[in-house]
PDB file of N, CA and C in Angstrom:
ATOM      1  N   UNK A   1     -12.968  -3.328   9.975  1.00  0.00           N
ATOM      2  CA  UNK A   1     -14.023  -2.799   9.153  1.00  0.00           C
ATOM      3  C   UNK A   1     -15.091  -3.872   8.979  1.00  0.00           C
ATOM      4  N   UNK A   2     -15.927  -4.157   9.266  1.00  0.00           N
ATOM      5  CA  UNK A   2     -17.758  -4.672   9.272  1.00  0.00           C
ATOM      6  C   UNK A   2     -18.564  -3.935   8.264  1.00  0.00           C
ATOM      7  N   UNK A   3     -18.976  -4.640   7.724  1.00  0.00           N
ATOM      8  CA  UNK A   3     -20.116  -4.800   7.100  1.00  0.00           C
ATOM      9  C   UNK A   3     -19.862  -5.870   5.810  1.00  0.00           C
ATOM     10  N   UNK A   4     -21.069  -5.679   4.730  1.00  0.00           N
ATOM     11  CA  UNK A   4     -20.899  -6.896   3.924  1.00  0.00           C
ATOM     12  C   UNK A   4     -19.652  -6.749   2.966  1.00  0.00           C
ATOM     13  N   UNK A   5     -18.959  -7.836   2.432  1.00  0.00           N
ATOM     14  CA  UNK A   5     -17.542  -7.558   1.730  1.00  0.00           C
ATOM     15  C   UNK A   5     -17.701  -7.101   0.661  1.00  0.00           C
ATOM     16  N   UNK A   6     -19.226  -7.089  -0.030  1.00  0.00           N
ATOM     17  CA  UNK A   6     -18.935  -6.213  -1.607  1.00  0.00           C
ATOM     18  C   UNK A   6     -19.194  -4.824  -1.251  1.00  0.00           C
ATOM     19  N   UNK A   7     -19.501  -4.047   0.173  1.00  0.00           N
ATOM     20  CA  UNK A   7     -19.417  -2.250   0.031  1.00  0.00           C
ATOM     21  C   UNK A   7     -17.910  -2.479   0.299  1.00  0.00           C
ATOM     22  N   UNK A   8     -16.872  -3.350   1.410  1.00  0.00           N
ATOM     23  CA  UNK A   8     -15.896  -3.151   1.421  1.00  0.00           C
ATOM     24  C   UNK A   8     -14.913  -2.768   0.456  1.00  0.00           C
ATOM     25  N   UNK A   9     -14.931  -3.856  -0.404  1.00  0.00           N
ATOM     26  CA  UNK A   9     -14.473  -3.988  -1.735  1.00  0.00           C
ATOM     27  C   UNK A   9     -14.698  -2.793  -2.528  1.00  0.00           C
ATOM     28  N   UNK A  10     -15.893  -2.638  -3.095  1.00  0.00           N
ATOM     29  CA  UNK A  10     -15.972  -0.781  -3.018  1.00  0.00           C
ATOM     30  C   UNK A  10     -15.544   0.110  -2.392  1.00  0.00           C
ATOM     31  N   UNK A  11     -15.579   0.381  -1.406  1.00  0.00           N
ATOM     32  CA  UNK A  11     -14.622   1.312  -0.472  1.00  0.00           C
ATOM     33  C   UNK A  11     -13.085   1.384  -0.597  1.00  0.00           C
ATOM     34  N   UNK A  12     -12.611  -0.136  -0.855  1.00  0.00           N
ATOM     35  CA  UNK A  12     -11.071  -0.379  -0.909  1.00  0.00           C
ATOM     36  C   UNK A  12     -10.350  -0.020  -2.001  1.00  0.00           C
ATOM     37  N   UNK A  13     -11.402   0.234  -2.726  1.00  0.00           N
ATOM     38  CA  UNK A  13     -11.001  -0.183  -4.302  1.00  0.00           C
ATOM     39  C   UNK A  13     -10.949   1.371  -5.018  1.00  0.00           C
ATOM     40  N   UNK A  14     -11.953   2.272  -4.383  1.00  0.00           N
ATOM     41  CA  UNK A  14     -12.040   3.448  -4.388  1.00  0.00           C
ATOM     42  C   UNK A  14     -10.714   4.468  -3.623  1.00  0.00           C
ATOM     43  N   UNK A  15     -10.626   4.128  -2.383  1.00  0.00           N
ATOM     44  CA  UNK A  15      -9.398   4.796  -1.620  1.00  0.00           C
ATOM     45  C   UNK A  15      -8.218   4.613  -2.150  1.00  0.00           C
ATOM     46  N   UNK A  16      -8.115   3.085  -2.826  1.00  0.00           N
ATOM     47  CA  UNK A  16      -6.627   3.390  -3.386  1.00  0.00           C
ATOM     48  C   UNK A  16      -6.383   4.301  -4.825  1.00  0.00           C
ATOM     49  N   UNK A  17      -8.031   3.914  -5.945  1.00  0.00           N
ATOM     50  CA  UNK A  17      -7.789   4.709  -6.664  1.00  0.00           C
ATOM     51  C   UNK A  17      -7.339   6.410  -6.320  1.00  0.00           C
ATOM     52  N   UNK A  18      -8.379   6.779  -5.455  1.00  0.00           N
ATOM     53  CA  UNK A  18      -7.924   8.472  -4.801  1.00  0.00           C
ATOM     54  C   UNK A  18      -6.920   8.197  -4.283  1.00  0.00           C
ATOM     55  N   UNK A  19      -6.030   7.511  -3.629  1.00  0.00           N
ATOM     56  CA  UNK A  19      -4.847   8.271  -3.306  1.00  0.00           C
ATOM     57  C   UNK A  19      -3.389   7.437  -3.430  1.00  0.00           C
ATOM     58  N   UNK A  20      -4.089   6.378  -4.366  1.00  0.00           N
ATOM     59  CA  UNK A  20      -2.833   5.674  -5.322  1.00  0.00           C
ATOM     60  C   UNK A  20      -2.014   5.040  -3.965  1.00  0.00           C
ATOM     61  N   UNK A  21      -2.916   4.077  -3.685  1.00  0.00           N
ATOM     62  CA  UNK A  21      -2.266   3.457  -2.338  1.00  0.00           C
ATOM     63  C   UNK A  21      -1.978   1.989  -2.661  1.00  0.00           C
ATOM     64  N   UNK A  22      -0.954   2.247  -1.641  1.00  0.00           N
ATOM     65  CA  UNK A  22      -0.481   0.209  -1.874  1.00  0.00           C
ATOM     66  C   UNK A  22      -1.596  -0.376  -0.885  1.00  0.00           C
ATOM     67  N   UNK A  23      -1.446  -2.009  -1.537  1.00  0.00           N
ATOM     68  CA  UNK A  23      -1.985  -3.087  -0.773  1.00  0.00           C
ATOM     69  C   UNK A  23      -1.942  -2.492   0.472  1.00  0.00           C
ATOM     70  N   UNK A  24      -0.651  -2.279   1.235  1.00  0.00           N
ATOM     71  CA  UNK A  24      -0.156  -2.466   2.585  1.00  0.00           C
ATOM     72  C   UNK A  24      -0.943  -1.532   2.961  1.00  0.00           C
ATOM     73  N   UNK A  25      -0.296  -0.264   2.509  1.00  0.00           N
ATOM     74  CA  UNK A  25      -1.305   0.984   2.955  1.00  0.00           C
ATOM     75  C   UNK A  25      -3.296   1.367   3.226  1.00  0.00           C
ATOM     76  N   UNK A  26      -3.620   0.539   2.148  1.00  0.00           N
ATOM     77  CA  UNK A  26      -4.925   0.316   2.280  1.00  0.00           C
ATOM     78  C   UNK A  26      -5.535  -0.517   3.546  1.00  0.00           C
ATOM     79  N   UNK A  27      -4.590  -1.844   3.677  1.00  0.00           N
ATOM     80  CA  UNK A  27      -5.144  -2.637   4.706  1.00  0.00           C
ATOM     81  C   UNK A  27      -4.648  -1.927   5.940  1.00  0.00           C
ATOM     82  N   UNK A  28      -3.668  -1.208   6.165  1.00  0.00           N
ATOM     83  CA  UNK A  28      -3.868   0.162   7.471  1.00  0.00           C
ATOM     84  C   UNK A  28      -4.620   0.385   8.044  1.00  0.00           C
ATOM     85  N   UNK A  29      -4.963   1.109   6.319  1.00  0.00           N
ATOM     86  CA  UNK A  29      -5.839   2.292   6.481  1.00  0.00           C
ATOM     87  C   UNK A  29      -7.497   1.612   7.291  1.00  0.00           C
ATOM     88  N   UNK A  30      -7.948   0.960   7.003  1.00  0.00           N
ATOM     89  CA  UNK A  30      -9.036  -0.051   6.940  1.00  0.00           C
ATOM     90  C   UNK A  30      -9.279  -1.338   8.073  1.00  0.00           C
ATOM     91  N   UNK A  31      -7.799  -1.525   8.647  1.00  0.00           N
ATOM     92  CA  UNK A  31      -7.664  -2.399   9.737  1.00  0.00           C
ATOM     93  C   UNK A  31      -8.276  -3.847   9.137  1.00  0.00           C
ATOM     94  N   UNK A  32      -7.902  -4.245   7.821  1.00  0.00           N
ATOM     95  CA  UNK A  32      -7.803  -5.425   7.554  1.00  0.00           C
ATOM     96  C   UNK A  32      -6.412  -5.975   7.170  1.00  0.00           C
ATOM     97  N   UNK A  33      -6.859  -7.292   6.697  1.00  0.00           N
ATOM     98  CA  UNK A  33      -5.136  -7.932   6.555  1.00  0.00           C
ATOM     99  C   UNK A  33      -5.131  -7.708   4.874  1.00  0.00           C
ATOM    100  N   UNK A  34      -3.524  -7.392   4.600  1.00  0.00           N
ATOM    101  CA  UNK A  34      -2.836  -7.513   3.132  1.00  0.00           C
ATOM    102  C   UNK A  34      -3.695  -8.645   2.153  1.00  0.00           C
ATOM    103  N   UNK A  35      -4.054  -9.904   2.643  1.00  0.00           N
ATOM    104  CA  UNK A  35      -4.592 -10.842   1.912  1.00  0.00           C
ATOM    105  C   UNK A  35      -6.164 -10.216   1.818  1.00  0.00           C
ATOM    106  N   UNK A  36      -6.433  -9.616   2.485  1.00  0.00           N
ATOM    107  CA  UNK A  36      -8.333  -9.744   2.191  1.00  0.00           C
ATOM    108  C   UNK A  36      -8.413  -8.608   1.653  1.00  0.00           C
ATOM    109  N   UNK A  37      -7.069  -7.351   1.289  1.00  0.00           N
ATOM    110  CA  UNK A  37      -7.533  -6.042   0.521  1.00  0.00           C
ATOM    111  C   UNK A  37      -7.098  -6.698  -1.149  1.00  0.00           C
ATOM    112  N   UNK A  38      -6.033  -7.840  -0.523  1.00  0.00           N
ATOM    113  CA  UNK A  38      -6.325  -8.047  -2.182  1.00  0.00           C
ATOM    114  C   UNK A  38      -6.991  -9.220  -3.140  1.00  0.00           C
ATOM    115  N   UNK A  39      -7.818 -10.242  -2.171  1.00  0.00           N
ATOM    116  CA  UNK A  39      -8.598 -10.753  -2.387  1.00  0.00           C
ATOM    117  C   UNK A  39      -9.940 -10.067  -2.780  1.00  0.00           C
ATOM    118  N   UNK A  40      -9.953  -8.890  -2.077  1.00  0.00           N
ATOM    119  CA  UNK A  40     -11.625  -8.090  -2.424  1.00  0.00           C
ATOM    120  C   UNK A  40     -10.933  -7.418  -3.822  1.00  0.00           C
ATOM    121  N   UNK A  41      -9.963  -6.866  -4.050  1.00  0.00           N
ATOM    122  CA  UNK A  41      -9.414  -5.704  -5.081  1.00  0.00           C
ATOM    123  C   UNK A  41      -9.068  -6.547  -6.616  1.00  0.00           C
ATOM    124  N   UNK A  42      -8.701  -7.783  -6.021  1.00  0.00           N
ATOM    125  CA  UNK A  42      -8.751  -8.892  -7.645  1.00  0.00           C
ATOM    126  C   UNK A  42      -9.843  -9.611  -7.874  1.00  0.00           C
ATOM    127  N   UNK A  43     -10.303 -10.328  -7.103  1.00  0.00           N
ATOM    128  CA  UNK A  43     -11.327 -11.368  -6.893  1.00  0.00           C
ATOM    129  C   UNK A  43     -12.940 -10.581  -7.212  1.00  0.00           C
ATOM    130  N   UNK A  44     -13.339 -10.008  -6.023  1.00  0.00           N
ATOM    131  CA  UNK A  44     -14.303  -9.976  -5.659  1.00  0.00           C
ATOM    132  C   UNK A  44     -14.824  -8.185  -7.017  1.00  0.00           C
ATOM    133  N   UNK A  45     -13.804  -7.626  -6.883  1.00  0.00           N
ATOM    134  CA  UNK A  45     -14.024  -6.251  -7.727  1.00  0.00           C
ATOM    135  C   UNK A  45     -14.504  -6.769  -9.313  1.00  0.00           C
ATOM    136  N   UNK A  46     -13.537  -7.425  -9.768  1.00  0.00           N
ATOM    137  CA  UNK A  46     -14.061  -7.849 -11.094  1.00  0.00           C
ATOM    138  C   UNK A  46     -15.152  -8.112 -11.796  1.00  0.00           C
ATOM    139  N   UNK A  47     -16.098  -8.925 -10.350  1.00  0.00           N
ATOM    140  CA  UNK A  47     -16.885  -9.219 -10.902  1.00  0.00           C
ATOM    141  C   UNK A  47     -18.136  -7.946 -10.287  1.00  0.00           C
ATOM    142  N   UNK A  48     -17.851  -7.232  -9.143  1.00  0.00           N
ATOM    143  CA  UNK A  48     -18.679  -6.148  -9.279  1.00  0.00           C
ATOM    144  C   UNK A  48     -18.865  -4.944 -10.181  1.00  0.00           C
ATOM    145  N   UNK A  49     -17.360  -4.443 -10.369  1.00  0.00           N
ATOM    146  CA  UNK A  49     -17.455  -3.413 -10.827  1.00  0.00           C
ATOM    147  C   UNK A  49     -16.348  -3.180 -11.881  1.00  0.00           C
ATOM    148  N   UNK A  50     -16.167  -3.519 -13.105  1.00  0.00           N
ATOM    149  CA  UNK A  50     -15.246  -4.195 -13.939  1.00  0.00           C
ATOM    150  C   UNK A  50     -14.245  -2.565 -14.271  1.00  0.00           C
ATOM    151  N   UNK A  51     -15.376  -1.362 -13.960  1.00  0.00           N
ATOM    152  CA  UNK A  51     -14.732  -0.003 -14.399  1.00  0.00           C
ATOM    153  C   UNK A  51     -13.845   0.376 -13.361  1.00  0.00           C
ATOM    154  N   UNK A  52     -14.128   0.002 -12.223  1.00  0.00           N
ATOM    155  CA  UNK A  52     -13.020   0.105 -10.899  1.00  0.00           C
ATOM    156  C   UNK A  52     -12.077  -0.697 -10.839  1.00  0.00           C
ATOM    157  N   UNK A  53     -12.565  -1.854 -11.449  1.00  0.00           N
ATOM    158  CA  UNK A  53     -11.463  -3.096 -11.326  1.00  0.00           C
ATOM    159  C   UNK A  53     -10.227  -2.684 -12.084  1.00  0.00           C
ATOM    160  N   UNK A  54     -10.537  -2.473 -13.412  1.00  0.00           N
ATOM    161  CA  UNK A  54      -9.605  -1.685 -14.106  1.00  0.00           C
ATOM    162  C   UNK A  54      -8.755  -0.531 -13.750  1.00  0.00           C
ATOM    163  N   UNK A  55      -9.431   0.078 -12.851  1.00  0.00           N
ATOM    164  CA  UNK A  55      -8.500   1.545 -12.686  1.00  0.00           C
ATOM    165  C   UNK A  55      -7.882   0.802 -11.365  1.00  0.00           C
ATOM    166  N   UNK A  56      -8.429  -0.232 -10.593  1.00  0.00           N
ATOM    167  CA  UNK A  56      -7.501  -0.624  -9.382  1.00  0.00           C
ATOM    168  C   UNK A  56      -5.982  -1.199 -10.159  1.00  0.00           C
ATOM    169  N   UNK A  57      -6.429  -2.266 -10.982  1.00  0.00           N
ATOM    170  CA  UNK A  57      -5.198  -2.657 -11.634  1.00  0.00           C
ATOM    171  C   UNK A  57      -3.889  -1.773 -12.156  1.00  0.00           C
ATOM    172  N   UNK A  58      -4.186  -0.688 -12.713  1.00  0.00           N
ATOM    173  CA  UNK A  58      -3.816   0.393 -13.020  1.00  0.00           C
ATOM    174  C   UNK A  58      -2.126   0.786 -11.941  1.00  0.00           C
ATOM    175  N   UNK A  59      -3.426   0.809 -10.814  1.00  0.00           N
ATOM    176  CA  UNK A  59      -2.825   1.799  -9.611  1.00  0.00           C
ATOM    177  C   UNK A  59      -2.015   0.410  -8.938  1.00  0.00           C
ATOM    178  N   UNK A  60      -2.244  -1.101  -9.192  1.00  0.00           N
ATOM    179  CA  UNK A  60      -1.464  -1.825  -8.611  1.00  0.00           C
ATOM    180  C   UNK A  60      -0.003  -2.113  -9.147  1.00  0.00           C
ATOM    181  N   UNK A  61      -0.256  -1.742 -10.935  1.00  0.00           N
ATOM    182  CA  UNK A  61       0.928  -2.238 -11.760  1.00  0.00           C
ATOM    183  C   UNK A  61       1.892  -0.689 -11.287  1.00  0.00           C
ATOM    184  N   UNK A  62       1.174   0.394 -11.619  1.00  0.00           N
ATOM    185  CA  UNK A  62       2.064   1.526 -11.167  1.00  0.00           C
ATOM    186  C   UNK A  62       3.074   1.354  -9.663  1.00  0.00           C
ATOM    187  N   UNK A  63       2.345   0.509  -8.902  1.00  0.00           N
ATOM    188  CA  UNK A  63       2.880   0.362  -7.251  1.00  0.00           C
ATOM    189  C   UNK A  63       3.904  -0.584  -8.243  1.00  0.00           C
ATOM    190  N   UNK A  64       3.666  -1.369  -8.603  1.00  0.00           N
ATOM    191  CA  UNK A  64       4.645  -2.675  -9.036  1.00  0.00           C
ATOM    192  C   UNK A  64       5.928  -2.284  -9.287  1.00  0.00           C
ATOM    193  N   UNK A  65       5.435  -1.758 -10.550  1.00  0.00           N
ATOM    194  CA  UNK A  65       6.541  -0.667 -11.234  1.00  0.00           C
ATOM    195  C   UNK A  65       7.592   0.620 -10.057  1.00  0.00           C
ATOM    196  N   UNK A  66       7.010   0.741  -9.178  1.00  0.00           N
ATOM    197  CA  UNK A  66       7.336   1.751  -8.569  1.00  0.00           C
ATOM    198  C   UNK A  66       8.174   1.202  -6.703  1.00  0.00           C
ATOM    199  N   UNK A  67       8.175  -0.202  -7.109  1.00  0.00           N
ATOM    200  CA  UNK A  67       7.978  -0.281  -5.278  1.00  0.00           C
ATOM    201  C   UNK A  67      10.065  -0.527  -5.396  1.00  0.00           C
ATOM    202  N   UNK A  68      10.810  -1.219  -6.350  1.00  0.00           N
ATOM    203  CA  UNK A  68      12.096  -1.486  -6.063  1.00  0.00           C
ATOM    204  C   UNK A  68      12.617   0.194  -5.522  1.00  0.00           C
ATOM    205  N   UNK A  69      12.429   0.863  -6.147  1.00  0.00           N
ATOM    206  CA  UNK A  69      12.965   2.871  -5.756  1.00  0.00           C
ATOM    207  C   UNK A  69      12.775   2.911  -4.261  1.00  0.00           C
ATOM    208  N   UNK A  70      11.352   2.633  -3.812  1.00  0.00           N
ATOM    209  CA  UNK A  70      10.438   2.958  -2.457  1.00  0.00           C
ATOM    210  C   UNK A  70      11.512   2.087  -1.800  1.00  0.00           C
ATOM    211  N   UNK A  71      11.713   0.733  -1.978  1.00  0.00           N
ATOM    212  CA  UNK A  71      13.185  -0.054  -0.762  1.00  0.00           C
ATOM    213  C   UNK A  71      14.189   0.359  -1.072  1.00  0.00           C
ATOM    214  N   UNK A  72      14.661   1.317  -2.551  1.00  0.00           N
ATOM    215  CA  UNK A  72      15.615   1.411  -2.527  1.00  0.00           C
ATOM    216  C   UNK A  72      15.780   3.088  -1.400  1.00  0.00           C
ATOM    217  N   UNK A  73      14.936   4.260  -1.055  1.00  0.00           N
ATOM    218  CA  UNK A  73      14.768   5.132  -0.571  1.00  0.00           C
ATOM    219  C   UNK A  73      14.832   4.583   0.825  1.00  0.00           C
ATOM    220  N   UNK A  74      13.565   3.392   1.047  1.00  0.00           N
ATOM    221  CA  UNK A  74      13.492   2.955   2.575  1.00  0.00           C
ATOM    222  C   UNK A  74      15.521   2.365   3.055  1.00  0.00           C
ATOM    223  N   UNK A  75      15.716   1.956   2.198  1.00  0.00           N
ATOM    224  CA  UNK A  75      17.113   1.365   2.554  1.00  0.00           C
ATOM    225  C   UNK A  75      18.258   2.805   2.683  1.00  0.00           C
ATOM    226  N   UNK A  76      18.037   3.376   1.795  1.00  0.00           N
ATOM    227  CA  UNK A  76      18.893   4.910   2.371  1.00  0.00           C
ATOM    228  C   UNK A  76      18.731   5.157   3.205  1.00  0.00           C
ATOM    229  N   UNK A  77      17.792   5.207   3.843  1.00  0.00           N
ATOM    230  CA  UNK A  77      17.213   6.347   4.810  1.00  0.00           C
ATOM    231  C   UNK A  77      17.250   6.112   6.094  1.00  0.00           C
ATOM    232  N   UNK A  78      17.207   4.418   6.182  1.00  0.00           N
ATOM    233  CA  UNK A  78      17.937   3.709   7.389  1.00  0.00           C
ATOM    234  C   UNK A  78      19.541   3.541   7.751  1.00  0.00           C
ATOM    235  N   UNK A  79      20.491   3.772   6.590  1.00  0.00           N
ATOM    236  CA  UNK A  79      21.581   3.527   6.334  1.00  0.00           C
ATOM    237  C   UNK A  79      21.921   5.441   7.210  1.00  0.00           C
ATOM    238  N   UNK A  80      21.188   6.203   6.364  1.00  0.00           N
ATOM    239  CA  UNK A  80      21.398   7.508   6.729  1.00  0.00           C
ATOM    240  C   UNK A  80      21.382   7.741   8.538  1.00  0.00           C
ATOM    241  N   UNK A  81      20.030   7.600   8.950  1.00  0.00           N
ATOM    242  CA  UNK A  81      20.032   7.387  10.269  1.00  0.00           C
ATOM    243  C   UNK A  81      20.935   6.814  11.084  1.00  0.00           C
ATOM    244  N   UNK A  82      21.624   5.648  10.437  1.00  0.00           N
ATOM    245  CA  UNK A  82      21.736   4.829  11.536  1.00  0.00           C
ATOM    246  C   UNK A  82      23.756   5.491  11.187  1.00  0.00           C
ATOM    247  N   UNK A  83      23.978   6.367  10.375  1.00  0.00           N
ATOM    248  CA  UNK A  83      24.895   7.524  10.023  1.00  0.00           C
ATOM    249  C   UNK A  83      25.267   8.169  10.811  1.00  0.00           C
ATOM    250  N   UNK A  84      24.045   9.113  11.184  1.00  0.00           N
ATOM    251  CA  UNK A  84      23.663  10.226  12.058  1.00  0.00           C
ATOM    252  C   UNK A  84      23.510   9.897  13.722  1.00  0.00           C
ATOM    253  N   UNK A  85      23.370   8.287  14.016  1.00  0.00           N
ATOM    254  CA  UNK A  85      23.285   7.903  15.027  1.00  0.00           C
ATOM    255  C   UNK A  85      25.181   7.531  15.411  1.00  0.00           C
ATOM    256  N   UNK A  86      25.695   7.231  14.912  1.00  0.00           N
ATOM    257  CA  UNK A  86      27.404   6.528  15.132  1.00  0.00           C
ATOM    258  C   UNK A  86      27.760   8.358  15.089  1.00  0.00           C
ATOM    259  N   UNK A  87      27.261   9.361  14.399  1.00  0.00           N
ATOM    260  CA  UNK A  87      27.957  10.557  14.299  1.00  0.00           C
ATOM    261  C   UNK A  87      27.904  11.263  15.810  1.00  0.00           C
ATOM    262  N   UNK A  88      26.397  11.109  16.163  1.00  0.00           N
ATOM    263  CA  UNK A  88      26.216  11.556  18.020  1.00  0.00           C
ATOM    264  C   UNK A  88      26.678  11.020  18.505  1.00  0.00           C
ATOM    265  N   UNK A  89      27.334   9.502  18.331  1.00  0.00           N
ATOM    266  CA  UNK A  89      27.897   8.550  19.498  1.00  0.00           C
ATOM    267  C   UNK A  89      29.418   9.352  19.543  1.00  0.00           C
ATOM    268  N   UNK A  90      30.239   9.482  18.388  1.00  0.00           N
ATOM    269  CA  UNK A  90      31.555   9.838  18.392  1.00  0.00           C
ATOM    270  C   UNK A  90      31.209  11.268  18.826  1.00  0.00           C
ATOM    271  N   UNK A  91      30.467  12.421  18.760  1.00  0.00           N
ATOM    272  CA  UNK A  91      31.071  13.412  19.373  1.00  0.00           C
ATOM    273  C   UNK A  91      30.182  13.574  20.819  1.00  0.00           C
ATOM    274  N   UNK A  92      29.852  12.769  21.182  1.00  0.00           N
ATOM    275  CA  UNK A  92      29.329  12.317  23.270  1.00  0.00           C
ATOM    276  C   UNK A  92      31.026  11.665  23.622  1.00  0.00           C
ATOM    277  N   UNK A  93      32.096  11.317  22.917  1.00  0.00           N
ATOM    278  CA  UNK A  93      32.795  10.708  23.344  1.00  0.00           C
ATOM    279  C   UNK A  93      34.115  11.664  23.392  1.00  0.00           C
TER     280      UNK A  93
END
């Protein structure tokens, strides 16, 4: 993503509010790195736009609050698979 870093920062800061996105997910979304969505989203937001800054914080403490469940789901779900994978192996045999 190009152009100057305070529309970025706006842009970044906006997408996660709409769709309540993590760090990770944002810098995806955007094709930047984890460090520069949250260097623009702490740093650089504050001092632009203190009413966004706030609702970013918001949506970061909620991720905070919310991310041990998300590894604890990501960790099922690999455990599950990899279940369902030993279950096809034993009945190919």
């Amino acid at each position: 993503m190009k152009g100057l870093p305070e529309e970025r920062t706006i842009r970044l800061a906006q997408y996660m509010i709409q769709e309540r996105a993590t760090v990770r997910q944002t810098a995806a979304r955007f094709g930047v790195s984890k460090s520069t969505v949250h260097k623009d989203i702490t740093t650089r937001l504050k001092k632009l736009n203190t009413v966004l800054y706030e609702q970013v914080q918001a949506v970061l403490q909620t991720n905070k609050e919310e991310r041990h469940i998300r590894g604890g789901m990501a960790t099922r779900a690999k455990y599950q698979a990899q279940a369902a994978r030993n279950r096809r192996e034993v009945q190919r045999q």
